[in-house]
N, C-alpha and C. Protein backbone atom coordinates (compact mmCIF):
# COMPACT_ATOMS: atom_id res chain seq x y z
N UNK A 1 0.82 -1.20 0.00
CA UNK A 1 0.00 0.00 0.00
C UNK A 1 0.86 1.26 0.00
N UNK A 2 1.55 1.58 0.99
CA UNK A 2 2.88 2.38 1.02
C UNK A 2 3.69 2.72 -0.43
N UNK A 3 3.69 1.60 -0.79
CA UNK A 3 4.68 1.39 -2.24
C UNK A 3 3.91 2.09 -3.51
N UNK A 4 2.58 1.59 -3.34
CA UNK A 4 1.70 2.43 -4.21
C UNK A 4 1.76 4.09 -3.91
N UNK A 5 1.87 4.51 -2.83
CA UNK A 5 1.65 6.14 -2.26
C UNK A 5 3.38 6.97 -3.18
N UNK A 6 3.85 5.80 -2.84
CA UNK A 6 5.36 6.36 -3.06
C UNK A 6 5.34 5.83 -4.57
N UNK A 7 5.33 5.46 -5.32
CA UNK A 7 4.85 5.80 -6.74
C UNK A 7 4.69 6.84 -6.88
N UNK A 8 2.68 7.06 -6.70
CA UNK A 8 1.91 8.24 -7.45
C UNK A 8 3.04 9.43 -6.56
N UNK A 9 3.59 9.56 -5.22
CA UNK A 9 4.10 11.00 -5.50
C UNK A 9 5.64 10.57 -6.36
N UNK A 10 6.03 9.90 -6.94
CA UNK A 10 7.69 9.84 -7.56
C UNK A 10 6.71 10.66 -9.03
N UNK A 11 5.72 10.04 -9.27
CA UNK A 11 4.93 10.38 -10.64
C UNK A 11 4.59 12.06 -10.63
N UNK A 12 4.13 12.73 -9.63
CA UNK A 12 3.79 13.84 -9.68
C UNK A 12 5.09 15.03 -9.10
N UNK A 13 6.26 14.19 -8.92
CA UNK A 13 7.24 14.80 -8.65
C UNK A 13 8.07 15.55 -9.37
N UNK A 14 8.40 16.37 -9.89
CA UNK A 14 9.15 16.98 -11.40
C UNK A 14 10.62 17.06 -11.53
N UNK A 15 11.21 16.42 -11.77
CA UNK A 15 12.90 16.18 -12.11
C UNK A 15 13.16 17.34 -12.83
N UNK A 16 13.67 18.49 -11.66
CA UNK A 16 14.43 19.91 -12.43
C UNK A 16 15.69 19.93 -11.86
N UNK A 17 16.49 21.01 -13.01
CA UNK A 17 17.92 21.60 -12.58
C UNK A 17 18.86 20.34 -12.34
N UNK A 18 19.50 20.50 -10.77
CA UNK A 18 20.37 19.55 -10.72
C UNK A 18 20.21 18.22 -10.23
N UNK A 19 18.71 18.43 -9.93
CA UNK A 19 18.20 16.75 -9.65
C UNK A 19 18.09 16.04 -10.95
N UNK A 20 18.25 16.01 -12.53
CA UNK A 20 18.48 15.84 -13.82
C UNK A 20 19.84 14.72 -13.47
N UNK A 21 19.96 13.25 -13.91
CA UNK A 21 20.78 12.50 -13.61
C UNK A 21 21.40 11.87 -14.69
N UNK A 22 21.00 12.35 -16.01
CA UNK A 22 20.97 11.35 -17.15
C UNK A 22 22.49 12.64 -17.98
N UNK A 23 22.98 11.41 -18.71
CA UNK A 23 24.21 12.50 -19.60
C UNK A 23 23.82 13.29 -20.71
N UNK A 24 22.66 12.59 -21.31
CA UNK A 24 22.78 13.82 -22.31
C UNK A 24 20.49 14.30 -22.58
N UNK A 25 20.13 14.92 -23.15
CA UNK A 25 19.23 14.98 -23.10
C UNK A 25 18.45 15.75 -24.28
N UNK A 26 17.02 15.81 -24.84
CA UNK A 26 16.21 16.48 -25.94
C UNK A 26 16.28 17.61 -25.31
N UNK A 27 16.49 18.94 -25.99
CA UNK A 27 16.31 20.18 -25.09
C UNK A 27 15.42 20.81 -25.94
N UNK A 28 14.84 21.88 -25.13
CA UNK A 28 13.55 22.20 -25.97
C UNK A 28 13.51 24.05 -25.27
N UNK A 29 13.36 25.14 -25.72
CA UNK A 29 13.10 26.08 -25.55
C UNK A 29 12.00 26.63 -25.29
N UNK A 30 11.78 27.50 -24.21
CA UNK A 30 10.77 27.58 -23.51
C UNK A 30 9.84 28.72 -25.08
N UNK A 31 10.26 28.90 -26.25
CA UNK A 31 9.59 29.56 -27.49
C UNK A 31 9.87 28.89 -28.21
N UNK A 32 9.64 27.58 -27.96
CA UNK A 32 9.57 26.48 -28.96
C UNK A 32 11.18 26.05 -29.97
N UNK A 33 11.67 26.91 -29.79
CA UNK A 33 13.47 26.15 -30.31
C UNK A 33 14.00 24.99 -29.73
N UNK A 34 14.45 24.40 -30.83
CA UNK A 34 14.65 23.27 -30.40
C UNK A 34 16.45 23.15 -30.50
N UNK A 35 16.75 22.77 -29.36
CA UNK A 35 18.52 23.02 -29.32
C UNK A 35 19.11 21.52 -29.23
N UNK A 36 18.53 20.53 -30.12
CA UNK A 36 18.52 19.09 -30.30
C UNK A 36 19.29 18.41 -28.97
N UNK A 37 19.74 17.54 -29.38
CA UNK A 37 20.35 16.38 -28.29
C UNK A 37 21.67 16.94 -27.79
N UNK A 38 21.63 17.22 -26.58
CA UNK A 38 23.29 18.05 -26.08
C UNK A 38 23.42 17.16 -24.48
N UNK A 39 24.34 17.95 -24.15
CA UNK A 39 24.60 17.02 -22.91
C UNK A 39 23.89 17.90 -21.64
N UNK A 40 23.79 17.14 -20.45
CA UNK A 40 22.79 17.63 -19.33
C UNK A 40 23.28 19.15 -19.12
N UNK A 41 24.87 18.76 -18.62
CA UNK A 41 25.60 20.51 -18.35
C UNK A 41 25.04 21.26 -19.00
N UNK A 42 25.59 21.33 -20.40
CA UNK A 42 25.10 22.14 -21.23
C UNK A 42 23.88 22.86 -21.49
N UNK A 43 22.75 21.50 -21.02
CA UNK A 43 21.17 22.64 -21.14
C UNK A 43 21.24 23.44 -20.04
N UNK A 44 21.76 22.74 -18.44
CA UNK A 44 21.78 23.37 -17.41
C UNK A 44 22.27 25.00 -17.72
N UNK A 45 23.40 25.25 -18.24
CA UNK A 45 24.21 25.81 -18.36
C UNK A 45 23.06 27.28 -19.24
N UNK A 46 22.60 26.52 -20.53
CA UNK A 46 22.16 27.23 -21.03
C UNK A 46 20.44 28.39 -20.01
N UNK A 47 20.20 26.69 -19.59
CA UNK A 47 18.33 27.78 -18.73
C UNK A 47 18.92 28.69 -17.37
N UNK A 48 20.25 28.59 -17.38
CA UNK A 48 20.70 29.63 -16.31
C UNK A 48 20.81 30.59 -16.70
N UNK A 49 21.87 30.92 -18.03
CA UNK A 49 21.94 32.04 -18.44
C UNK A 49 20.81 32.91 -19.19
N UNK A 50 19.67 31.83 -19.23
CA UNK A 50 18.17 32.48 -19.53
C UNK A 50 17.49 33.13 -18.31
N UNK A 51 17.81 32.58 -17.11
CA UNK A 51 17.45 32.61 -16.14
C UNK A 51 16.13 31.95 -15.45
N UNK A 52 16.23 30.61 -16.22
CA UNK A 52 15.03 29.52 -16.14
C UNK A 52 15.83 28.70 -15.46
N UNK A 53 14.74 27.09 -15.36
CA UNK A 53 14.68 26.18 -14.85
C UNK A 53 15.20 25.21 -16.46
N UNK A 54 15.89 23.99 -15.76
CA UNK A 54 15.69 22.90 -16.65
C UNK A 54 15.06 22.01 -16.44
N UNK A 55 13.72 22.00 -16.86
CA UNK A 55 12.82 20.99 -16.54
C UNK A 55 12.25 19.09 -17.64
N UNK A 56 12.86 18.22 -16.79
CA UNK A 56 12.50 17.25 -17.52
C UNK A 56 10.90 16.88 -17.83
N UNK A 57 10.95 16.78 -18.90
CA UNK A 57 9.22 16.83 -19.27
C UNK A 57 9.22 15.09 -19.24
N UNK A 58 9.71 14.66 -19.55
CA UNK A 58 10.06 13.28 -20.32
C UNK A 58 10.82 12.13 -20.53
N UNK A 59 10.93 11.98 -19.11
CA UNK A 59 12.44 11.24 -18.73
C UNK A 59 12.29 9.60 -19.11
N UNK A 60 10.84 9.22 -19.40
CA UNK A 60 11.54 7.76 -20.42
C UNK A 60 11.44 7.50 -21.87
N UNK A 61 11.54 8.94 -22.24
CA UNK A 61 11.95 9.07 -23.72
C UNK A 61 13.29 8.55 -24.04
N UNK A 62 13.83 8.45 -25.22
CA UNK A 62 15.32 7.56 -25.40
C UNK A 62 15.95 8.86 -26.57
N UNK A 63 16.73 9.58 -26.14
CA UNK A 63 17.14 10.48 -24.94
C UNK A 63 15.68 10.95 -24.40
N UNK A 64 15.78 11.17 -22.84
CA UNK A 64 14.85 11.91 -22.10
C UNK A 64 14.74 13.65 -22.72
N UNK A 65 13.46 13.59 -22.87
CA UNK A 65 13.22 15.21 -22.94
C UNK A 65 13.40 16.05 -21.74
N UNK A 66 13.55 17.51 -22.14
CA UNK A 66 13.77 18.01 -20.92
C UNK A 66 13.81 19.68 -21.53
N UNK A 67 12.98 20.72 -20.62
CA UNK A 67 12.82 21.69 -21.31
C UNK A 67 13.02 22.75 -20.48
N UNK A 68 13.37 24.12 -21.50
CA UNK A 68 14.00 25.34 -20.72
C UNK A 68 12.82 25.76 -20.40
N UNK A 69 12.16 26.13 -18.98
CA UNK A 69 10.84 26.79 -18.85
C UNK A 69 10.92 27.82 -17.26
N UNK A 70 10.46 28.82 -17.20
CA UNK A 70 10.06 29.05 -16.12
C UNK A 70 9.40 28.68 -15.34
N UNK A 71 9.72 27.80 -14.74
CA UNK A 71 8.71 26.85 -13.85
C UNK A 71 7.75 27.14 -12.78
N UNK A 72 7.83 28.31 -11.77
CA UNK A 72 7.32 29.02 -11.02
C UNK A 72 5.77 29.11 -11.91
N UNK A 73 6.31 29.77 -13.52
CA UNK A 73 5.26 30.81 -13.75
C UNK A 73 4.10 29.51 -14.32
N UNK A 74 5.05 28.31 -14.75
CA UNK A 74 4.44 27.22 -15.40
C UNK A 74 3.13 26.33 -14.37
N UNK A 75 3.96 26.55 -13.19
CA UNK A 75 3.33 26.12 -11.94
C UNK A 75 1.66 27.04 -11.70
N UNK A 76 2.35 27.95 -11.92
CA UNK A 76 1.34 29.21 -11.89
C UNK A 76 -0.43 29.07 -12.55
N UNK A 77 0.29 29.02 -13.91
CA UNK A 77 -0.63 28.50 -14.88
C UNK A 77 -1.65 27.52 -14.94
N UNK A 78 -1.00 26.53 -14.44
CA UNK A 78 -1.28 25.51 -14.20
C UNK A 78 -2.63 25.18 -13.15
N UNK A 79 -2.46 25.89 -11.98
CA UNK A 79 -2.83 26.37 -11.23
C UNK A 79 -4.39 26.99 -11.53
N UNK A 80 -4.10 27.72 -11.97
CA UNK A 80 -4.90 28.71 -12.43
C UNK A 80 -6.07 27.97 -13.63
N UNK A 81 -5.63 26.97 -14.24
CA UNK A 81 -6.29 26.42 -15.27
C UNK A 81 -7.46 25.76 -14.26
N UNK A 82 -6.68 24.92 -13.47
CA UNK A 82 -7.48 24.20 -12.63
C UNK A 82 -8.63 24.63 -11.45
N UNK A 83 -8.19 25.84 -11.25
CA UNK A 83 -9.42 27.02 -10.42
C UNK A 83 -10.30 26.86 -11.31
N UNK A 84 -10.14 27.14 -12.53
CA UNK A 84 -11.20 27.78 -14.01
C UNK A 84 -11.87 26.54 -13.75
N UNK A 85 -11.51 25.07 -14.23
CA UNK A 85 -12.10 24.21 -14.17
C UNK A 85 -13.03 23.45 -13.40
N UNK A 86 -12.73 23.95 -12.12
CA UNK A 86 -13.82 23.73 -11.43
C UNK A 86 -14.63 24.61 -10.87
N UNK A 87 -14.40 25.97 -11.09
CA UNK A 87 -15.25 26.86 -10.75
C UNK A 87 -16.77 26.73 -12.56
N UNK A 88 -16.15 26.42 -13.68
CA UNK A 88 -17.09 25.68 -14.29
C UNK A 88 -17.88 24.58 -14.18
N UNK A 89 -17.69 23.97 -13.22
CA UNK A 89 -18.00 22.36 -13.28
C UNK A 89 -19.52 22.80 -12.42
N UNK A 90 -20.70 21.92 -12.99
CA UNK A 90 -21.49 21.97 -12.33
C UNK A 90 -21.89 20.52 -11.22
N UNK A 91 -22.82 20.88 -10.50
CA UNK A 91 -22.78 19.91 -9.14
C UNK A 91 -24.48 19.50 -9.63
N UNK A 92 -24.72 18.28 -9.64
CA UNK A 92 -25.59 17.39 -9.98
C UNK A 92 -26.14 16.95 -8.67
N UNK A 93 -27.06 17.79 -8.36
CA UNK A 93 -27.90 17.58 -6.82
C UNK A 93 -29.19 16.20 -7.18
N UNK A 94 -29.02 15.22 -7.09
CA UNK A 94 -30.51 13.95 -6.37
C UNK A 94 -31.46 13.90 -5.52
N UNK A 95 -32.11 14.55 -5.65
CA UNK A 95 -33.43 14.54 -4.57
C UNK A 95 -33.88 13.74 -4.88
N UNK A 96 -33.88 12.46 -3.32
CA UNK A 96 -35.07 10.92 -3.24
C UNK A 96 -36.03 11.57 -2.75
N UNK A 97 -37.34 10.74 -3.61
CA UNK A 97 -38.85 10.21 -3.47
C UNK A 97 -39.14 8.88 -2.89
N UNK A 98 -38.89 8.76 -1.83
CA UNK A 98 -39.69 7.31 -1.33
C UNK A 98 -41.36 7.18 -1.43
N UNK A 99 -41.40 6.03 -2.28
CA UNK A 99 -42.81 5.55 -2.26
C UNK A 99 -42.99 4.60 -1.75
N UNK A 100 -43.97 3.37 -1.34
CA UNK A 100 -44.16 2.05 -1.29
C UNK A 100 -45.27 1.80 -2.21
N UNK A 101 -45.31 0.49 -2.13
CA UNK A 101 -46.65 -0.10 -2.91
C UNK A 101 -48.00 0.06 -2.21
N UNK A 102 -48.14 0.20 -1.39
CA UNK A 102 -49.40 0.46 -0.55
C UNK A 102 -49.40 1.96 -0.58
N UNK A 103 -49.03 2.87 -1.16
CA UNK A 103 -49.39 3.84 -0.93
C UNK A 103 -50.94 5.04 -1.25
N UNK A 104 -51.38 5.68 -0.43
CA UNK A 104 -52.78 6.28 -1.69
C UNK A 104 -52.36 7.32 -1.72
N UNK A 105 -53.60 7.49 -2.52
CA UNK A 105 -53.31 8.36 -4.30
C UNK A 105 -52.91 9.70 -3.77
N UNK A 106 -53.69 10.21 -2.28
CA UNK A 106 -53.58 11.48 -2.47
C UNK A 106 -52.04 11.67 -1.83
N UNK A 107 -51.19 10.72 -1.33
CA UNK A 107 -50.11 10.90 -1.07
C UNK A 107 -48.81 10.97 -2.30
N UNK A 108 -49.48 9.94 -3.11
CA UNK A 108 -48.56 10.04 -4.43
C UNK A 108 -48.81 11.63 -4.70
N UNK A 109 -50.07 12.29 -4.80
CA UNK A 109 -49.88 13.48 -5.56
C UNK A 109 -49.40 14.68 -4.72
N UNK A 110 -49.20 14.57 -3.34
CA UNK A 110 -48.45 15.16 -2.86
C UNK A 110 -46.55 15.17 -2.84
N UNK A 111 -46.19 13.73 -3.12
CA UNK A 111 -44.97 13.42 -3.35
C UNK A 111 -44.60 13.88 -4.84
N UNK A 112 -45.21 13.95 -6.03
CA UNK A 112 -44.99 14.11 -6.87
C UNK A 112 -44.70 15.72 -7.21
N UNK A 113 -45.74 16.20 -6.61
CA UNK A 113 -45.74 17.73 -6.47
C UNK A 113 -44.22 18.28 -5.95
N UNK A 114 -44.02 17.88 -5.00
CA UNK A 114 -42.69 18.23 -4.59
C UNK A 114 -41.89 17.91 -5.24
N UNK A 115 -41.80 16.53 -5.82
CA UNK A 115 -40.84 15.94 -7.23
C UNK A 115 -40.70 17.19 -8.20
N UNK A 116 -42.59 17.32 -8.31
CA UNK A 116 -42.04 18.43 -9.44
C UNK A 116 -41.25 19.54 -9.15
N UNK A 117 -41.51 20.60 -8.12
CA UNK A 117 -40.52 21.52 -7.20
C UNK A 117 -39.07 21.22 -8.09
N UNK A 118 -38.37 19.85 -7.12
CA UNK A 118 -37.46 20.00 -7.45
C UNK A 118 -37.02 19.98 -8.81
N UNK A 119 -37.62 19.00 -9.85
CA UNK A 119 -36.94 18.84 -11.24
C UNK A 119 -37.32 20.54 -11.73
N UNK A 120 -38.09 21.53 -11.23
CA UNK A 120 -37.95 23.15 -12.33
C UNK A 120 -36.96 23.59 -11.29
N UNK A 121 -36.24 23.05 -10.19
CA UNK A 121 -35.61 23.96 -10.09
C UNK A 121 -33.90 23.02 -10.38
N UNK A 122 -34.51 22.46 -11.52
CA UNK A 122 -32.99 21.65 -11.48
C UNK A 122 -32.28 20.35 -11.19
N UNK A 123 -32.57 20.08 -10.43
CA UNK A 123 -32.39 18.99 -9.32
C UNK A 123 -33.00 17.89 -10.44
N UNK A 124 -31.94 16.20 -10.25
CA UNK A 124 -32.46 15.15 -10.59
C UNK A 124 -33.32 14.66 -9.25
N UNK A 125 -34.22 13.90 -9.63
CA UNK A 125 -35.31 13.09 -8.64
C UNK A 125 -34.84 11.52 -9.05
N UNK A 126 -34.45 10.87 -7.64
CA UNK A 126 -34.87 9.33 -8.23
C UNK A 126 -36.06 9.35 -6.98
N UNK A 127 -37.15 8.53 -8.12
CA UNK A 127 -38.14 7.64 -7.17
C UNK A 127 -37.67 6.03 -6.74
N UNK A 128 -38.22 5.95 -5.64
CA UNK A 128 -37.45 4.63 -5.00
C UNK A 128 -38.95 3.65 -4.53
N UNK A 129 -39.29 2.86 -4.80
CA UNK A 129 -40.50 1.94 -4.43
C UNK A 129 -39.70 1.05 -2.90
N UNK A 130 -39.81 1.04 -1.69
CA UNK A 130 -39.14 0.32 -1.23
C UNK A 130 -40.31 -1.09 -0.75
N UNK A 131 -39.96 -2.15 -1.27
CA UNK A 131 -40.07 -3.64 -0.79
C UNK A 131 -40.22 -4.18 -0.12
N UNK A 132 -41.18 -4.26 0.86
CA UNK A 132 -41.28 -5.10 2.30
C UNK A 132 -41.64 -6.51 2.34
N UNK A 133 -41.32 -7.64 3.19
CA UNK A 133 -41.74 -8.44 3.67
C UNK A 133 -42.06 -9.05 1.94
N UNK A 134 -43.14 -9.66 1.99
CA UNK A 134 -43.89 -10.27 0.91
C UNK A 134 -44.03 -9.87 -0.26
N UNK A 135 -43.71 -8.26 -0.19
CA UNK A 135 -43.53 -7.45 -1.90
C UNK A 135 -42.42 -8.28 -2.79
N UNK A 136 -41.35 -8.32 -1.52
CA UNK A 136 -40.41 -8.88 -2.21
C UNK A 136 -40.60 -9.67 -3.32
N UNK A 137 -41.89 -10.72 -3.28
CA UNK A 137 -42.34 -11.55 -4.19
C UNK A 137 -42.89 -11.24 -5.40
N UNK A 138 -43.45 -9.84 -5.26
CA UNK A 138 -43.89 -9.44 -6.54
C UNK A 138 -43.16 -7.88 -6.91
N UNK A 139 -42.00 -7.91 -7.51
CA UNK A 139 -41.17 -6.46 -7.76
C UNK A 139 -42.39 -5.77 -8.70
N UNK A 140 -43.09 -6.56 -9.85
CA UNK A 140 -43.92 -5.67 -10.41
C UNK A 140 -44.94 -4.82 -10.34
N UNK A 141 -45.27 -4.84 -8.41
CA UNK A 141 -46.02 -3.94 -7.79
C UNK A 141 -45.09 -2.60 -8.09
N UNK A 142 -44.33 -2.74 -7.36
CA UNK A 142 -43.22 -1.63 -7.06
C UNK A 142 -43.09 -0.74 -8.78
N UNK A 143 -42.92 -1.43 -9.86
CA UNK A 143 -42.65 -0.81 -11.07
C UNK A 143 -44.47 -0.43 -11.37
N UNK A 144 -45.02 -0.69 -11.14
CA UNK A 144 -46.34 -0.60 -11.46
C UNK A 144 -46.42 1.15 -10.79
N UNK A 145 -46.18 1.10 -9.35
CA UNK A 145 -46.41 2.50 -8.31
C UNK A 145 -45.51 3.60 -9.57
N UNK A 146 -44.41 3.26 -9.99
CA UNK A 146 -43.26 3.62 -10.61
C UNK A 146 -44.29 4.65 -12.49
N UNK A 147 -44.70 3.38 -12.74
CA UNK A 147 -45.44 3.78 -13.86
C UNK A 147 -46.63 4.79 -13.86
N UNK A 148 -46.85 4.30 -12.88
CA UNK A 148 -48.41 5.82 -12.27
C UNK A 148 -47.78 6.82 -12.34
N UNK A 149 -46.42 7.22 -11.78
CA UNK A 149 -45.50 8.60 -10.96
C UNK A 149 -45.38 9.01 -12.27
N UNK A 150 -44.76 8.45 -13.40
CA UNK A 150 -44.20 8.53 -14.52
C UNK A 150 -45.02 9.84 -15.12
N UNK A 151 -46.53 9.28 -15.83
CA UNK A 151 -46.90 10.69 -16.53
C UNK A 151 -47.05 11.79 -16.07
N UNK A 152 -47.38 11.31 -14.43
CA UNK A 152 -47.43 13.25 -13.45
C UNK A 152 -46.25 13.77 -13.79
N UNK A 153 -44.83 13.39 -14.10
CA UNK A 153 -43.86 14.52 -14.17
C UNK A 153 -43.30 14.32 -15.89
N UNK A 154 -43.49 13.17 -16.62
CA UNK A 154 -42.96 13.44 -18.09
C UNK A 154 -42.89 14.60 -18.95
N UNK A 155 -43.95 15.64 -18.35
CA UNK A 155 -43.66 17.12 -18.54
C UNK A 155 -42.89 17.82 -18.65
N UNK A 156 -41.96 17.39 -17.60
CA UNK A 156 -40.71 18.58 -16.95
C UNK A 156 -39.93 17.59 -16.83
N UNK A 157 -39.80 16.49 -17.26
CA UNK A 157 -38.76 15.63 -16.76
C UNK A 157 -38.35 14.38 -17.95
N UNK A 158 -37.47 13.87 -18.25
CA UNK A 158 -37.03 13.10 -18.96
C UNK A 158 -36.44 11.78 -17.97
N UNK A 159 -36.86 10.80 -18.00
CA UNK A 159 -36.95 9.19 -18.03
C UNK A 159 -35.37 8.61 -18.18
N UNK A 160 -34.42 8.72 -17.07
CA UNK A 160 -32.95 8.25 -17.43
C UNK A 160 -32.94 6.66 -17.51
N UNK A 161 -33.48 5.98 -16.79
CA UNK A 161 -34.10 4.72 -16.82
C UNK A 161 -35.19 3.90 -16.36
N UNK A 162 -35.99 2.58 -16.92
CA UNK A 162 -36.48 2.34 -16.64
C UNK A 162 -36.96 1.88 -15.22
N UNK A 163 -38.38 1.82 -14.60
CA UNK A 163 -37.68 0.97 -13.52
C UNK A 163 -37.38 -0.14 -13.13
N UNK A 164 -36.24 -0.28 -12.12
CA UNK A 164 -35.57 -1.39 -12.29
C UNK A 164 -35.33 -2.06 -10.89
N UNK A 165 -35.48 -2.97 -10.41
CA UNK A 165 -35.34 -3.54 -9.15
C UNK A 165 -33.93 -3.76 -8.43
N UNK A 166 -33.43 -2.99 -7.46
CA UNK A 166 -32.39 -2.87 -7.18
C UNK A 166 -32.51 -3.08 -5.49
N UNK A 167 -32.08 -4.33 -5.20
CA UNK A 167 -31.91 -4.97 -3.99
C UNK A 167 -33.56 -5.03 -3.57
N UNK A 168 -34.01 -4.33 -2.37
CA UNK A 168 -35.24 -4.26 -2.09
C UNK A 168 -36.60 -2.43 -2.61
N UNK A 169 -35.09 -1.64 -3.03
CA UNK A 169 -35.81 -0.84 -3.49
C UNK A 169 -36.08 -1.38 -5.15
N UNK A 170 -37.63 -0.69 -5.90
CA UNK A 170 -37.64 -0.72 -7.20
C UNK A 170 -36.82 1.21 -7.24
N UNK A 171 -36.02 1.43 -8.32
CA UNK A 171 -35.71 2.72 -8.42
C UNK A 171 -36.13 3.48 -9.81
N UNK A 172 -36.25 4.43 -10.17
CA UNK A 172 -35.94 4.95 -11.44
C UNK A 172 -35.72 6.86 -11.64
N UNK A 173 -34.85 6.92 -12.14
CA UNK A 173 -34.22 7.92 -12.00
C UNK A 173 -35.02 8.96 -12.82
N UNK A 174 -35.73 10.44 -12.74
CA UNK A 174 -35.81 11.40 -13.51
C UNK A 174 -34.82 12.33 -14.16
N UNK A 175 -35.01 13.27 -14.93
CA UNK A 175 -33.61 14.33 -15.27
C UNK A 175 -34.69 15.60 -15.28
N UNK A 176 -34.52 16.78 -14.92
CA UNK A 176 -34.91 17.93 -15.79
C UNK A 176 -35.02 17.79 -17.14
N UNK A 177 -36.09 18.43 -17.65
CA UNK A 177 -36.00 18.73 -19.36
C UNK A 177 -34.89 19.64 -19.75
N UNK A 178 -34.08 19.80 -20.48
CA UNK A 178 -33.63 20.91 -21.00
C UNK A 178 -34.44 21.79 -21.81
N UNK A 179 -34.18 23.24 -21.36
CA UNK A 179 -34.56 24.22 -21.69
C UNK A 179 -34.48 24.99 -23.34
């Protein structure tokens, strides 16, 4: 387990400057020049007097790559990409509906109502039929309760799957319509 941890960080670890162990290497310019196959000193030599980093991009390439970059600012970037990315990302909220098979009507249309609530304001709904005792024997009660719920919201809602019997609940998932 340990051995695995110490992997993924050797993997996310970045071989710069004088931690670089290999004799000769691909060098690559941080504006795309390419200063072909030279020896380690030498690139060293060179991203100093740039006043960069020598950073290996590519160390089981045959020669290893390895490139002149400002690494700070690369770090930076990087960084920054990944804020963007999840400050885009949206969050997929599930609001459960528990039903049973014994349930009446005027409770379904109170549960549904609220179903609906949530799918205009977004939110997926799964309905859940849960299974007791002797239902167990017949799941097609449970998809039956499932099929009633169905046309009260097909309005505002799109059908991700059928329903389907999953352990003792029957489930089936709604989506919002798109707009």
């Amino acid at each position: 387990m340990s051995n695995m941890k110490d992997n993924k960080k050797k993997k996310n670890e970045v071989i710069m400057n004088e931690s670089i162990r290999v004799k000769e290497v691909r060098c690559l310019g941080d504006d795309g020049q390419a200063y072909g196959i030279i020896s380690t000193r030498e690139a060293q030599d060179t991203a100093d007097d740039l006043g960069m980093d020598l950073v290996l991009i590519s160390p089981d390439a045959n020669p290893p790559v390895a490139k002149i970059m400002d690494y700070g600012k690369f770090k930076y970037e990087q960084e920054k990409k990944k804020k963007e990315a999840r400050k885009n990302q949206q969050k997929v909220v599930i609001k459960e509906t528990k039903l049973s098979v014994k349930i009446a009507e005027n409770d379904v249309k109170y549960k549904v109502e609220r179903s609906r609530k949530f799918l205009e304001q977004g939110n997926h709904v799964k309905f859940r039929v849960f299974l007791r005792g002797r239902e167990m024997a017949n799941p097609q009660a449970g998809k039956d309760v499932l099929n009633k719920v169905w046309p009260m919201v097909e309005d505002i809602g799109v059908k991700d799957n059928e329903p389907k019997l999953e352990g003792r609940f029957v489930n089936m998932l709604v989506l919002p319509k798109k707009h």
